[in-house]
Structure formats: C-alpha cells, structure tokens
C-alpha atoms as a PDB file:
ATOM      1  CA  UNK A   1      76.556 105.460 126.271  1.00  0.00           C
ATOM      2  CA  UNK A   2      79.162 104.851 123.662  1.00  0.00           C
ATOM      3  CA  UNK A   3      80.726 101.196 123.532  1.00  0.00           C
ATOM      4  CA  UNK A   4      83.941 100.397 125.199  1.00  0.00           C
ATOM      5  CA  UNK A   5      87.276 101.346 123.636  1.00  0.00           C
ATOM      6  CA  UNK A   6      88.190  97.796 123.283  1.00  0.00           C
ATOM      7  CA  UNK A   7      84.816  96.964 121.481  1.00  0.00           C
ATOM      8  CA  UNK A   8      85.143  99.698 118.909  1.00  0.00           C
ATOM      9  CA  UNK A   9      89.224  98.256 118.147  1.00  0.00           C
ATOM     10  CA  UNK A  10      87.373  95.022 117.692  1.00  0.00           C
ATOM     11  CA  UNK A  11      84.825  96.228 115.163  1.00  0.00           C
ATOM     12  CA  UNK A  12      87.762  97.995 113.334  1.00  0.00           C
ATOM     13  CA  UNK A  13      89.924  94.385 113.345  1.00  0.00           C
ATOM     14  CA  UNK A  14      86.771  92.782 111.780  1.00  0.00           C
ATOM     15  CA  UNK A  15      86.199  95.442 109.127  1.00  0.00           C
ATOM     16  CA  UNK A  16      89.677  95.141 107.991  1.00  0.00           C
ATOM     17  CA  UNK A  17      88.698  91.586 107.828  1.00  0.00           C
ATOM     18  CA  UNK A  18      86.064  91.548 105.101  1.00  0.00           C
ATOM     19  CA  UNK A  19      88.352  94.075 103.802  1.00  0.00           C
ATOM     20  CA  UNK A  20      90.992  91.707 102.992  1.00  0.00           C
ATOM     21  CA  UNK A  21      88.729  89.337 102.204  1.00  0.00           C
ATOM     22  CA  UNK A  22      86.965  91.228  99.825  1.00  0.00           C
ATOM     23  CA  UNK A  23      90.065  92.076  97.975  1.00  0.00           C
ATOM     24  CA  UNK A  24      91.113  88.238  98.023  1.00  0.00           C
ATOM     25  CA  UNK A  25      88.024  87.320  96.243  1.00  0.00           C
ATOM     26  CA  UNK A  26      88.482  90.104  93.018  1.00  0.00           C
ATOM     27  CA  UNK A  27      92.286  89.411  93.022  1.00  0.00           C
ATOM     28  CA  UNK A  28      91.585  85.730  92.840  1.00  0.00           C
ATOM     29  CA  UNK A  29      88.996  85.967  90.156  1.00  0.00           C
ATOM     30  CA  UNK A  30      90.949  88.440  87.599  1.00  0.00           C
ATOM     31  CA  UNK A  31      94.363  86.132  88.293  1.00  0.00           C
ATOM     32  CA  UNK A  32      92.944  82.383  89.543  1.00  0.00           C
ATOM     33  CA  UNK A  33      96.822  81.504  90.793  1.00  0.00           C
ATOM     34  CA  UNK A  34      97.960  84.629  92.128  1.00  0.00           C
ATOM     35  CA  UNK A  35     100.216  84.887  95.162  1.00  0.00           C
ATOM     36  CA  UNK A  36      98.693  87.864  96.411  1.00  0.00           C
ATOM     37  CA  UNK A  37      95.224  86.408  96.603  1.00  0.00           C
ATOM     38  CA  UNK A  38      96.790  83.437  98.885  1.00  0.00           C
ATOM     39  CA  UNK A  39      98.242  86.249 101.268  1.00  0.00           C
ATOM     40  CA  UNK A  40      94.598  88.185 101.671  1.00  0.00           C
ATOM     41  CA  UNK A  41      92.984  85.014 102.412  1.00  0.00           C
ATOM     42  CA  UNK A  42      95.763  84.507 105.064  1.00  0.00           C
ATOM     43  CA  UNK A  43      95.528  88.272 106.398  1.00  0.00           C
ATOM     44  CA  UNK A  44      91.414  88.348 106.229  1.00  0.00           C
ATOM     45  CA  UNK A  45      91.335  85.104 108.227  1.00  0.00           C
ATOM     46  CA  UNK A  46      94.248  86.432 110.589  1.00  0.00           C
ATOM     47  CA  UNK A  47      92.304  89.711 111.683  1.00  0.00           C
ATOM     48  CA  UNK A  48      89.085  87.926 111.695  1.00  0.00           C
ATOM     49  CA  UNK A  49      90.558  86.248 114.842  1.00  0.00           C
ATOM     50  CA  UNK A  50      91.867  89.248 116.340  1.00  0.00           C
ATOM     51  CA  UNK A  51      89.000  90.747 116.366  1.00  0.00           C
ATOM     52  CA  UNK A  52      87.531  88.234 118.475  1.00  0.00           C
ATOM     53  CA  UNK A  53      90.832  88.559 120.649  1.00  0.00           C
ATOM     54  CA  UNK A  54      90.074  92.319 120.612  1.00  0.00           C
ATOM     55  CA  UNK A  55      86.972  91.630 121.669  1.00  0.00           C
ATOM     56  CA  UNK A  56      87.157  89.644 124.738  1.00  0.00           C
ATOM     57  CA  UNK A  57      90.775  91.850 125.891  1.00  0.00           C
ATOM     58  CA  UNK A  58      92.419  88.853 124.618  1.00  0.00           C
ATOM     59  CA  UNK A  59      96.037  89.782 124.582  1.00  0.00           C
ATOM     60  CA  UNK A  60      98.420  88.294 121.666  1.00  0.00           C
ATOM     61  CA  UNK A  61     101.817  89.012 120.170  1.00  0.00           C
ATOM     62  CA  UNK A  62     102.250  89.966 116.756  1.00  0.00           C
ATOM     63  CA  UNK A  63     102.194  86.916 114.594  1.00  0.00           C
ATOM     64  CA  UNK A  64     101.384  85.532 111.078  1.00  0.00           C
ATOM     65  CA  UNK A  65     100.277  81.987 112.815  1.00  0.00           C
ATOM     66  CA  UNK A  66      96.587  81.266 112.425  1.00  0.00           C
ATOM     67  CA  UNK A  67      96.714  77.697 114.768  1.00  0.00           C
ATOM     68  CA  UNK A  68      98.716  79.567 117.334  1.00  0.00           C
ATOM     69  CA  UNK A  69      95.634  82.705 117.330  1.00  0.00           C
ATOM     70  CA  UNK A  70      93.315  80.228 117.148  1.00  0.00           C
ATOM     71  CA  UNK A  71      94.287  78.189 120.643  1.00  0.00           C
ATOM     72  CA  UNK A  72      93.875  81.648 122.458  1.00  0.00           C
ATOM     73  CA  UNK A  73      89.637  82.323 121.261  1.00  0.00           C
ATOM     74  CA  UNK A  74      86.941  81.516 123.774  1.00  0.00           C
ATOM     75  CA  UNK A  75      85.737  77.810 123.795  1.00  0.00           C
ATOM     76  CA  UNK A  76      82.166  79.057 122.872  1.00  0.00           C
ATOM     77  CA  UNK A  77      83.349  80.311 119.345  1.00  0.00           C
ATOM     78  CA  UNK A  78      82.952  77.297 116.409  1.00  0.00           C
ATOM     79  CA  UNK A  79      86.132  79.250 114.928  1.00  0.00           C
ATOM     80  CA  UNK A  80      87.854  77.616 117.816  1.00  0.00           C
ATOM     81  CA  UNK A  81      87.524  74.491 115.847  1.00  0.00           C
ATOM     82  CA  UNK A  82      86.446  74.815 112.440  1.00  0.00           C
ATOM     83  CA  UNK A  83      87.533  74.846 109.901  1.00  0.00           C
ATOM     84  CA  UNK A  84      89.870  71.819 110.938  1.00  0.00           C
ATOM     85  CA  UNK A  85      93.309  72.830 110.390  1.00  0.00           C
ATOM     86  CA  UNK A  86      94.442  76.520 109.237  1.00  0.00           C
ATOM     87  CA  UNK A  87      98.301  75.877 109.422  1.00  0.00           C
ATOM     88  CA  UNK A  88      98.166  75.398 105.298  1.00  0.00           C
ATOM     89  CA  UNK A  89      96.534  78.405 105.129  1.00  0.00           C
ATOM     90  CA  UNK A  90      99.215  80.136 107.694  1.00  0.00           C
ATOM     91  CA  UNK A  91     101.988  78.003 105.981  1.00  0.00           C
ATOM     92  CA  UNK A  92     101.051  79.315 102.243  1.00  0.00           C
ATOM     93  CA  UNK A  93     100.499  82.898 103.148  1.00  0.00           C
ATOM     94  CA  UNK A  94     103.470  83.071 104.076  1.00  0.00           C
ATOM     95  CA  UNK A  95     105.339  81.694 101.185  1.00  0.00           C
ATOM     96  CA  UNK A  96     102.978  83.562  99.087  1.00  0.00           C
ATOM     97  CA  UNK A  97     104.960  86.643  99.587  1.00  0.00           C
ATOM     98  CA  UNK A  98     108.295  85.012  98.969  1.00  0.00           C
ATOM     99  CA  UNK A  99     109.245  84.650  95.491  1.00  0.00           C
ATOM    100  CA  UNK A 100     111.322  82.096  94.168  1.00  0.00           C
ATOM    101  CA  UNK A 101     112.396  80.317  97.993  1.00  0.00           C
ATOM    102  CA  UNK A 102     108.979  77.920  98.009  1.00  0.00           C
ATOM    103  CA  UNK A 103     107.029  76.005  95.435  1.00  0.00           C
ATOM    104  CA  UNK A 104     105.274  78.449  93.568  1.00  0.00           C
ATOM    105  CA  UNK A 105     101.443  79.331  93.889  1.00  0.00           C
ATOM    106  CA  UNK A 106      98.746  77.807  91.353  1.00  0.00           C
ATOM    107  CA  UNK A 107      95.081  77.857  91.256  1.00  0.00           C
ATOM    108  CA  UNK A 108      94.757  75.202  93.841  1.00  0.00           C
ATOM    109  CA  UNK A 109      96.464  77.002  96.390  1.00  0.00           C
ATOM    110  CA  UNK A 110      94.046  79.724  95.868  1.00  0.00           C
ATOM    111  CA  UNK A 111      90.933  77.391  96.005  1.00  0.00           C
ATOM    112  CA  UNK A 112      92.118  76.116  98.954  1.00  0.00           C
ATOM    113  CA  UNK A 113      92.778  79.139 100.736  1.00  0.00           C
ATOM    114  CA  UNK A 114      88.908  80.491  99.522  1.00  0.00           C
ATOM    115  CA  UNK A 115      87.564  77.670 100.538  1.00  0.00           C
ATOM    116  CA  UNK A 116      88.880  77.951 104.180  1.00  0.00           C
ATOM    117  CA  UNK A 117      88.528  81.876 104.180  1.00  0.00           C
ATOM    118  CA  UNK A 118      85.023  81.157 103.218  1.00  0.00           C
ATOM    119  CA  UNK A 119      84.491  79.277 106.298  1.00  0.00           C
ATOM    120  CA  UNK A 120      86.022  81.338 108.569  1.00  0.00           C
ATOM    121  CA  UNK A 121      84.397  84.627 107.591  1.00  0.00           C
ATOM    122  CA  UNK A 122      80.734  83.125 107.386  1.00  0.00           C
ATOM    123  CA  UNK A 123      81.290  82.011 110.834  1.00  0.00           C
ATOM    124  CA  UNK A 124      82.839  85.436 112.370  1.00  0.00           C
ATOM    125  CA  UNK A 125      79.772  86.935 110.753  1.00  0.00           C
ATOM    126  CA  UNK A 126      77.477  84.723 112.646  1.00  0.00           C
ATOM    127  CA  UNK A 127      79.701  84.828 116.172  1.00  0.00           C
ATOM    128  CA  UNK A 128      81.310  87.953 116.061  1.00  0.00           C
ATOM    129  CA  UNK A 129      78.623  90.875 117.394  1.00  0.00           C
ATOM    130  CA  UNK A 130      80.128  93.386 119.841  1.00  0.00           C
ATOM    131  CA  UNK A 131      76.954  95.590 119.474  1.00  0.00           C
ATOM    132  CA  UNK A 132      74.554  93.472 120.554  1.00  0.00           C
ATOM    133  CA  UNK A 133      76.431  93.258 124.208  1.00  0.00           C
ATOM    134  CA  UNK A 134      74.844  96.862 124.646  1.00  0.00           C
ATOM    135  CA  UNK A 135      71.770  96.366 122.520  1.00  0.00           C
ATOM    136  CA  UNK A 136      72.391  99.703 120.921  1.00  0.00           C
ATOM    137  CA  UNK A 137      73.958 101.422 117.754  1.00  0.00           C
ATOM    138  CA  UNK A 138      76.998 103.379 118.939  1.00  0.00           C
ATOM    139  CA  UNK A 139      76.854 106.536 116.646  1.00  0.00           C
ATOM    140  CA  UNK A 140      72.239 107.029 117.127  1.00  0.00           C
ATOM    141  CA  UNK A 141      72.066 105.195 120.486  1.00  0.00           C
ATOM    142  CA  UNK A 142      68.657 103.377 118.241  1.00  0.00           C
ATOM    143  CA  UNK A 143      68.245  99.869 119.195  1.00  0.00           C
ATOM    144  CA  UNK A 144      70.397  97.617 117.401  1.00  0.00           C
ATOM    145  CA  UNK A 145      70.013  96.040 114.746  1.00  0.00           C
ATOM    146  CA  UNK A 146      72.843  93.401 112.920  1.00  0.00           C
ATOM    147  CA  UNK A 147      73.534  94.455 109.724  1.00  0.00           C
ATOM    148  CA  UNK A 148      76.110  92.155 108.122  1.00  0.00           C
ATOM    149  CA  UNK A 149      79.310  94.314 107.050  1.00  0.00           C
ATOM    150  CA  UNK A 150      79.837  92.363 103.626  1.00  0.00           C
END
C-alpha cells in the first residue's frame, strides 16, 4: 500500500530542505558573507519544519517566521526546543534579501546562521521518518530501510 498523500508532501517539504541547505553550504563557502547564503539557511530551516507540520496534518499559514512554526511542532520533537532561539535566524533571512534597508551581511551572519542550520537539519534527520510509520519503501513495497537524504 502506497503511503498517505500527506506523508509523501512531507517527504517532498524535507527534500527541499537539504536542498536549500545544501546550496547554503557551497554558496557560503565560495562567498563566506554572502546574503544569499543567510536566506538558504533561513529557507532550509523553514521547510525542515514544515515538513514535520506536513507530516502530522499540521495546518499553518504562509510565513517566513521560524519561532512562530516552531510553537505549532509536536512536543515529542527536540526541534521544538533546540536550537534555543531561531528568531535571528528568521530576523536575518529576511533582511538578507533586502539590500541597502538593514545592516549589511558579513561572515558572522553566515556562521551564525550555519551553525543553527546545522542543528536543525541533524536533528530533522534523526526525528523526521515518515516511512518507518508503514515499515515499508513506497516505490518496492521492501522493508524499509532509513537512508539519510544528504
């Protein structure tokens, strides 16, 4: 039997994820104080979370704000609480893509935001696994077996 609909939107949300994180990582290392790093970081982080959402037929509006995702995840997820405080993270994104109206972005900004998107995406790895609800892989119907996406 093929996984729910709402699991398979879920598996997409985290895939775009790692995408976006992915992409934060090489933009970050070829320009250490780019903008555009900052704003991955911010949208890998902010689909990470939906995906949970997705998961568990959370529903949310659309919104940029990490905290404000955050208050609406299961208490049983660590993400619910760590790392600490994501508003920075929300805050910076968002002036990331701004030019000129906000203090500009320098290599800090983009350690910080790596740091935090670090954290978040080694714990969705560990707590997010739709999969293993049905103990099966959805396209063979084999047993399942994890297989981290990075």
């Amino acid at each position: 039997m093929p996984p729910p609909e709402h699991e398979k939107k879920a598996v997409s949300w985290y895939e775009r994820a790692f995408q976006d994180w992915r992409d934060a990582q090489a933009v970050a290392r070829e320009e250490p104080d780019s903008p555009n790093s900052v704003w991955l970081v911010q949208q890998a982080v902010e689909k990470a979370l939906k995906s949970i959402l997705v998961l568990h037929k959370i529903r949310f509006r659309k919104m940029h704000d990490l905290e404000a995702l955050r208050l609406l995840l299961p208490k049983s997820y660590r993400l619910k609480t760590v790392p600490k405080d994501l508003s920075v993270l929300s805050q910076r994104g968002m002036e990331s893509r701004y030019p000129g109206e906000y203090d500009p972005i320098e290599e800090k900004d983009v350690k910080l935001a790596l740091r935090l998107g670090t954290k978040v995406m080694e714990l969705l790895e560990k707590e997010f696994d739709p999969y293993a609800l049905h103990g099966i892989e959805p396209a063979t119907s084999e047993p399942y077996s994890r297989k981290p996406v990075r």
